[in-house]
N, C-alpha and C. Protein backbone atom coordinates (compact mmCIF):
# COMPACT_ATOMS: atom_id res chain seq x y z
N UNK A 1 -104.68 -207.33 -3.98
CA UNK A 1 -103.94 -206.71 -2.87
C UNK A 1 -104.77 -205.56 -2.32
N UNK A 2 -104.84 -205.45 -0.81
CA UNK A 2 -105.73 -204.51 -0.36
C UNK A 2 -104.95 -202.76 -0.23
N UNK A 3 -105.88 -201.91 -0.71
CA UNK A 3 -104.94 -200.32 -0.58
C UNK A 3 -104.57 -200.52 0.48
N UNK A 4 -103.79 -199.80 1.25
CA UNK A 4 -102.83 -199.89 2.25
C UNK A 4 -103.83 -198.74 3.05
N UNK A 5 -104.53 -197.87 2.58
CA UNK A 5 -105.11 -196.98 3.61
C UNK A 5 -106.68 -197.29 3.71
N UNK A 6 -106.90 -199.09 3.78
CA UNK A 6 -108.27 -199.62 4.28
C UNK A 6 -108.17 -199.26 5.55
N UNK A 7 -109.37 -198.37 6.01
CA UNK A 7 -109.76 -198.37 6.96
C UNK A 7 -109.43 -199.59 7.72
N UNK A 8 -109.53 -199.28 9.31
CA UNK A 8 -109.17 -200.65 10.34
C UNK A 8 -110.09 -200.25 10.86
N UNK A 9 -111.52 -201.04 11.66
CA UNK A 9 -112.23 -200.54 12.60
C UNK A 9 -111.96 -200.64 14.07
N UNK A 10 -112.54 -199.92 14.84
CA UNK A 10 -112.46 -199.97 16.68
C UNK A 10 -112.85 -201.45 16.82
N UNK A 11 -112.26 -202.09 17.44
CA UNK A 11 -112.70 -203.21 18.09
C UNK A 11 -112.83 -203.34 19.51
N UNK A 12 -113.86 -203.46 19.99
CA UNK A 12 -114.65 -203.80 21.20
C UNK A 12 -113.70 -204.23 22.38
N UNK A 13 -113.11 -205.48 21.89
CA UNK A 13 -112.11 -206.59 22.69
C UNK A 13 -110.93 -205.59 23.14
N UNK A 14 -110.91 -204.43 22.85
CA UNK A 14 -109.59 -204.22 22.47
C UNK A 14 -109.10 -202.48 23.37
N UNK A 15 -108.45 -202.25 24.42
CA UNK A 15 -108.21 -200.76 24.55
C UNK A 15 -106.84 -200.43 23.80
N UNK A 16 -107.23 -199.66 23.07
CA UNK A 16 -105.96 -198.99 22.37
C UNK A 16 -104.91 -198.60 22.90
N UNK A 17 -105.47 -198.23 24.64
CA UNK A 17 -104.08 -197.37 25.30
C UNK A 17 -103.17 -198.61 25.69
N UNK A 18 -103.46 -200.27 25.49
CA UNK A 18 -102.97 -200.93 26.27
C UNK A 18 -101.30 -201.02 25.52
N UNK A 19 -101.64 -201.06 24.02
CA UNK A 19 -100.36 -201.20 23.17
C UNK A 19 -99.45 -200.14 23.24
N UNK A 20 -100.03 -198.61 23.82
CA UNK A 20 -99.13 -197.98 23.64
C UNK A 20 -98.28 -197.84 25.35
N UNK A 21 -98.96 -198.78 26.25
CA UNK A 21 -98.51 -198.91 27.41
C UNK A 21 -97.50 -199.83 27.47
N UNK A 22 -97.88 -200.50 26.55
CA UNK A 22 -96.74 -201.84 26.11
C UNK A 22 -95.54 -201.87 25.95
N UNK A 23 -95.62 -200.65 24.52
CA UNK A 23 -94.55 -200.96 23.52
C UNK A 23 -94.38 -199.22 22.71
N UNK A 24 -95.26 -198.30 23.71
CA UNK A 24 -94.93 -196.33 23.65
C UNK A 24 -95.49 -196.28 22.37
N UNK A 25 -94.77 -195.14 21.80
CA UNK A 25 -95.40 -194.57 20.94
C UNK A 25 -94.42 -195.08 19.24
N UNK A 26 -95.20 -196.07 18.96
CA UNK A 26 -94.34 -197.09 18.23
C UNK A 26 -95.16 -197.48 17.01
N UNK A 27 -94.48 -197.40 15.66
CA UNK A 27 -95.90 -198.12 14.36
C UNK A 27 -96.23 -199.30 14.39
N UNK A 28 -97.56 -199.37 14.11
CA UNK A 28 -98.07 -200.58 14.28
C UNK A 28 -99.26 -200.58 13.29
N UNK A 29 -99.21 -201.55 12.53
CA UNK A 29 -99.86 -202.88 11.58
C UNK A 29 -101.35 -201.85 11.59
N UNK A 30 -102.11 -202.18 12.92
CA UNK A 30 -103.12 -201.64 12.78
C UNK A 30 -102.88 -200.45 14.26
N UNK A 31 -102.88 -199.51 13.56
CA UNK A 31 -102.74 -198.11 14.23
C UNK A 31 -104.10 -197.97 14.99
N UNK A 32 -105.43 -198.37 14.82
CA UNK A 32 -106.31 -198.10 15.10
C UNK A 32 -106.68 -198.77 16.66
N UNK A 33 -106.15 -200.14 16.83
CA UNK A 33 -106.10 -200.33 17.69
C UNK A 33 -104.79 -200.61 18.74
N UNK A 34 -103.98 -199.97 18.14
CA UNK A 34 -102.80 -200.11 18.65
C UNK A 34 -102.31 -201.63 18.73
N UNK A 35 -102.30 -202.47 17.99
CA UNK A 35 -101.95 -203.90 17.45
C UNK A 35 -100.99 -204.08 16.43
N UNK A 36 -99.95 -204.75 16.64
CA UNK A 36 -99.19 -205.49 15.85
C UNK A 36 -98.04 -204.78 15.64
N UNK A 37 -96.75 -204.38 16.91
CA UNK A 37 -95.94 -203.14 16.42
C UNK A 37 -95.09 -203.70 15.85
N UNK A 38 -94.68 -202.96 14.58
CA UNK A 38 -93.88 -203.20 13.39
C UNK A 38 -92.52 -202.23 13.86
N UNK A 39 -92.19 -202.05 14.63
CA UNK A 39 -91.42 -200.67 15.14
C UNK A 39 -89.92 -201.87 14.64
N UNK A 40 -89.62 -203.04 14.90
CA UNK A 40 -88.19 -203.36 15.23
C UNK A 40 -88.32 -204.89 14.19
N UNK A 41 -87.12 -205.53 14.36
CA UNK A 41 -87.15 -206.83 13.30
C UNK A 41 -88.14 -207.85 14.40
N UNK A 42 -87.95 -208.06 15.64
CA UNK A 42 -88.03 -208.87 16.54
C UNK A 42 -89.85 -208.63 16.51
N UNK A 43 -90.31 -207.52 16.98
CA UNK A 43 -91.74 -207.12 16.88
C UNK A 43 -92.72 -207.31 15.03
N UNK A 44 -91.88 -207.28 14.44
CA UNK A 44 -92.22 -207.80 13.08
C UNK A 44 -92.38 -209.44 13.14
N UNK A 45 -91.49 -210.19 13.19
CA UNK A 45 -91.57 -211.21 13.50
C UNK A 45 -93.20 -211.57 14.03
N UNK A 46 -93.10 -210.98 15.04
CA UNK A 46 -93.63 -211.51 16.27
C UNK A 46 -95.37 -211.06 15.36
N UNK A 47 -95.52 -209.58 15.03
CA UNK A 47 -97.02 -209.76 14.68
C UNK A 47 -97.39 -210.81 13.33
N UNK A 48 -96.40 -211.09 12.57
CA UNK A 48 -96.18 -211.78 11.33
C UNK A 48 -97.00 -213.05 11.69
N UNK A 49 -96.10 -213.43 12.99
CA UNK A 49 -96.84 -214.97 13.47
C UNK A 49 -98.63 -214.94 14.00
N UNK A 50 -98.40 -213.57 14.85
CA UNK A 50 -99.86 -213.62 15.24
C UNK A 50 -101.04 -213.13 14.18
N UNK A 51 -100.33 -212.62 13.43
CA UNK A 51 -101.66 -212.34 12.12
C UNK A 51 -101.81 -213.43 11.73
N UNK A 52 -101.49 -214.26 11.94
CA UNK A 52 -101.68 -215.48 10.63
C UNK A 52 -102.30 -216.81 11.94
N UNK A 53 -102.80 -216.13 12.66
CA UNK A 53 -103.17 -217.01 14.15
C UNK A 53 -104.71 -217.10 13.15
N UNK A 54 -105.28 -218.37 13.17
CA UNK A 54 -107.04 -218.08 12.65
C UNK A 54 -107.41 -217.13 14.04
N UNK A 55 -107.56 -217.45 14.98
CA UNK A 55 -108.18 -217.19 15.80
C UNK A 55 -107.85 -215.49 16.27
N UNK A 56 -107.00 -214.44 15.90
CA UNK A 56 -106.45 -213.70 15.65
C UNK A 56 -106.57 -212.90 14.51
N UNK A 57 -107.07 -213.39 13.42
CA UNK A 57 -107.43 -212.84 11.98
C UNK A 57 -108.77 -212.99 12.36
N UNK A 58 -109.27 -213.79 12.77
CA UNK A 58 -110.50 -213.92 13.11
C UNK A 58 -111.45 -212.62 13.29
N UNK A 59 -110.87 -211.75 14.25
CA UNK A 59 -111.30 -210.28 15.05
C UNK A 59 -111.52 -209.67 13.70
N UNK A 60 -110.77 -209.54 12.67
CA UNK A 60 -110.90 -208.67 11.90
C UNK A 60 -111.69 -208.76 10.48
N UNK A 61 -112.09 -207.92 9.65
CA UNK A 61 -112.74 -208.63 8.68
C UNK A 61 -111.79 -208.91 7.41
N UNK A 62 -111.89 -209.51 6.21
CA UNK A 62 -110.91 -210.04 5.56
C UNK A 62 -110.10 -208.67 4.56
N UNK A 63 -110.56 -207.86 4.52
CA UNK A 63 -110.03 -206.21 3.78
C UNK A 63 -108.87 -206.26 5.27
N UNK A 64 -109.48 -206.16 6.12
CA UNK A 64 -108.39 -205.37 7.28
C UNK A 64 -107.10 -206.36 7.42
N UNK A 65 -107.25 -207.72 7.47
CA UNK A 65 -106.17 -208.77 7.63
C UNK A 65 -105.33 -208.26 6.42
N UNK A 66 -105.91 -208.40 5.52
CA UNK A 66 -104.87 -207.71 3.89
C UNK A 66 -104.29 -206.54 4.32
N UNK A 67 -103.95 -205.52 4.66
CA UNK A 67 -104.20 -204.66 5.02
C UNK A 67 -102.68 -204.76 5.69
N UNK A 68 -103.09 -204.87 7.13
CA UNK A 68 -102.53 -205.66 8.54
C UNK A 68 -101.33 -206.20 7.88
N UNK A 69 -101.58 -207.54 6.37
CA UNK A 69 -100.47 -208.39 5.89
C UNK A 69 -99.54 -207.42 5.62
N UNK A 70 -100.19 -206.61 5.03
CA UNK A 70 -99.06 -205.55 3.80
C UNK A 70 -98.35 -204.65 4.47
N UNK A 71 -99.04 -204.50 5.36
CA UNK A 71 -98.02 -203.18 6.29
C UNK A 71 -97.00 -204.32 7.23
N UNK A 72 -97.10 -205.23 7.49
CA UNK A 72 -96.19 -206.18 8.29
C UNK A 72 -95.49 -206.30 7.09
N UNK A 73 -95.62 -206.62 5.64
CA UNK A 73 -94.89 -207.40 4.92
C UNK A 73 -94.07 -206.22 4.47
N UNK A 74 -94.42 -204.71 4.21
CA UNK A 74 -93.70 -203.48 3.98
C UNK A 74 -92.57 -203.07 4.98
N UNK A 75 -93.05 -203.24 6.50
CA UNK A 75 -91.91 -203.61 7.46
C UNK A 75 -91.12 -204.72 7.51
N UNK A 76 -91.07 -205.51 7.40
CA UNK A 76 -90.12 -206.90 7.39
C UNK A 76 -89.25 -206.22 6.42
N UNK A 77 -89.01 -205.90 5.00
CA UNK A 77 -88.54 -205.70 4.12
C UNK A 77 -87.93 -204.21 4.51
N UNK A 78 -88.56 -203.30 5.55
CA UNK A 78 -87.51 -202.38 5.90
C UNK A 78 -86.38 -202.61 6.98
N UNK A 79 -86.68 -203.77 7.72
CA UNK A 79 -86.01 -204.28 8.72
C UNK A 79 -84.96 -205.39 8.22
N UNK A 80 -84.86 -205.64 7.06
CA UNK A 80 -84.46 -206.74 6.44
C UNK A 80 -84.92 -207.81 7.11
N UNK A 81 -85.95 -208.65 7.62
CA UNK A 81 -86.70 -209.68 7.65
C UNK A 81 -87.34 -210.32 6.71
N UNK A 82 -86.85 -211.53 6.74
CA UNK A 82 -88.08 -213.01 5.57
C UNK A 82 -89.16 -213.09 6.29
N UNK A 83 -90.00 -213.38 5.94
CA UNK A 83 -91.26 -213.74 6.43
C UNK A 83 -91.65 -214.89 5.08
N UNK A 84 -92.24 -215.94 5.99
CA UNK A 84 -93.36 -216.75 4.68
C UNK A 84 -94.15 -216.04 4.26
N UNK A 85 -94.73 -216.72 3.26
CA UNK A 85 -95.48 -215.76 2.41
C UNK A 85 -96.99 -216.57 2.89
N UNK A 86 -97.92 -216.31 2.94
CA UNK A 86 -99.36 -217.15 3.55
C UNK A 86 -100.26 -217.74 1.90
């Protein structure tokens, strides 16, 4: 299981301000790039599915996806959400 405070790096593809234009000032999976907000049950859901996209895990290296999992899987469980397990 990956520590929960692995670094996430800047990614290129990616402006940070776009998530918080999105979806405000809201927690999210990877804080670094403003990706994956864990803020509600519905937005849990929703990054749950896209982490587990290959093409989506892809961007990141395999420490950060662990990472990414655990903080989605620590929210689901505060939201009372199931999630599969991968």
């Amino acid at each position: 299981m990956a520590k929960t405070g692995t670094k996430i790096d800047k990614r290129d593809d990616v402006s940070e301000h776009e998530g918080e234009r999105k979806y405000g000032d809201v927690k999210y999976a990877d804080p670094t790039n403003r990706k994956y907000p864990i803020d509600t049950a519905e937005h849990v859901r929703a990054a749950w599915s896209y982490i587990n996209h290959k093409d989506n895990a892809a961007k990141y290296e395999a420490s950060e996806v662990r990472t990414i999992k655990s903080r989605i899987k620590r929210a689901a469980k505060r939201h009372g959400v199931e999630i599969e397990e991968d």
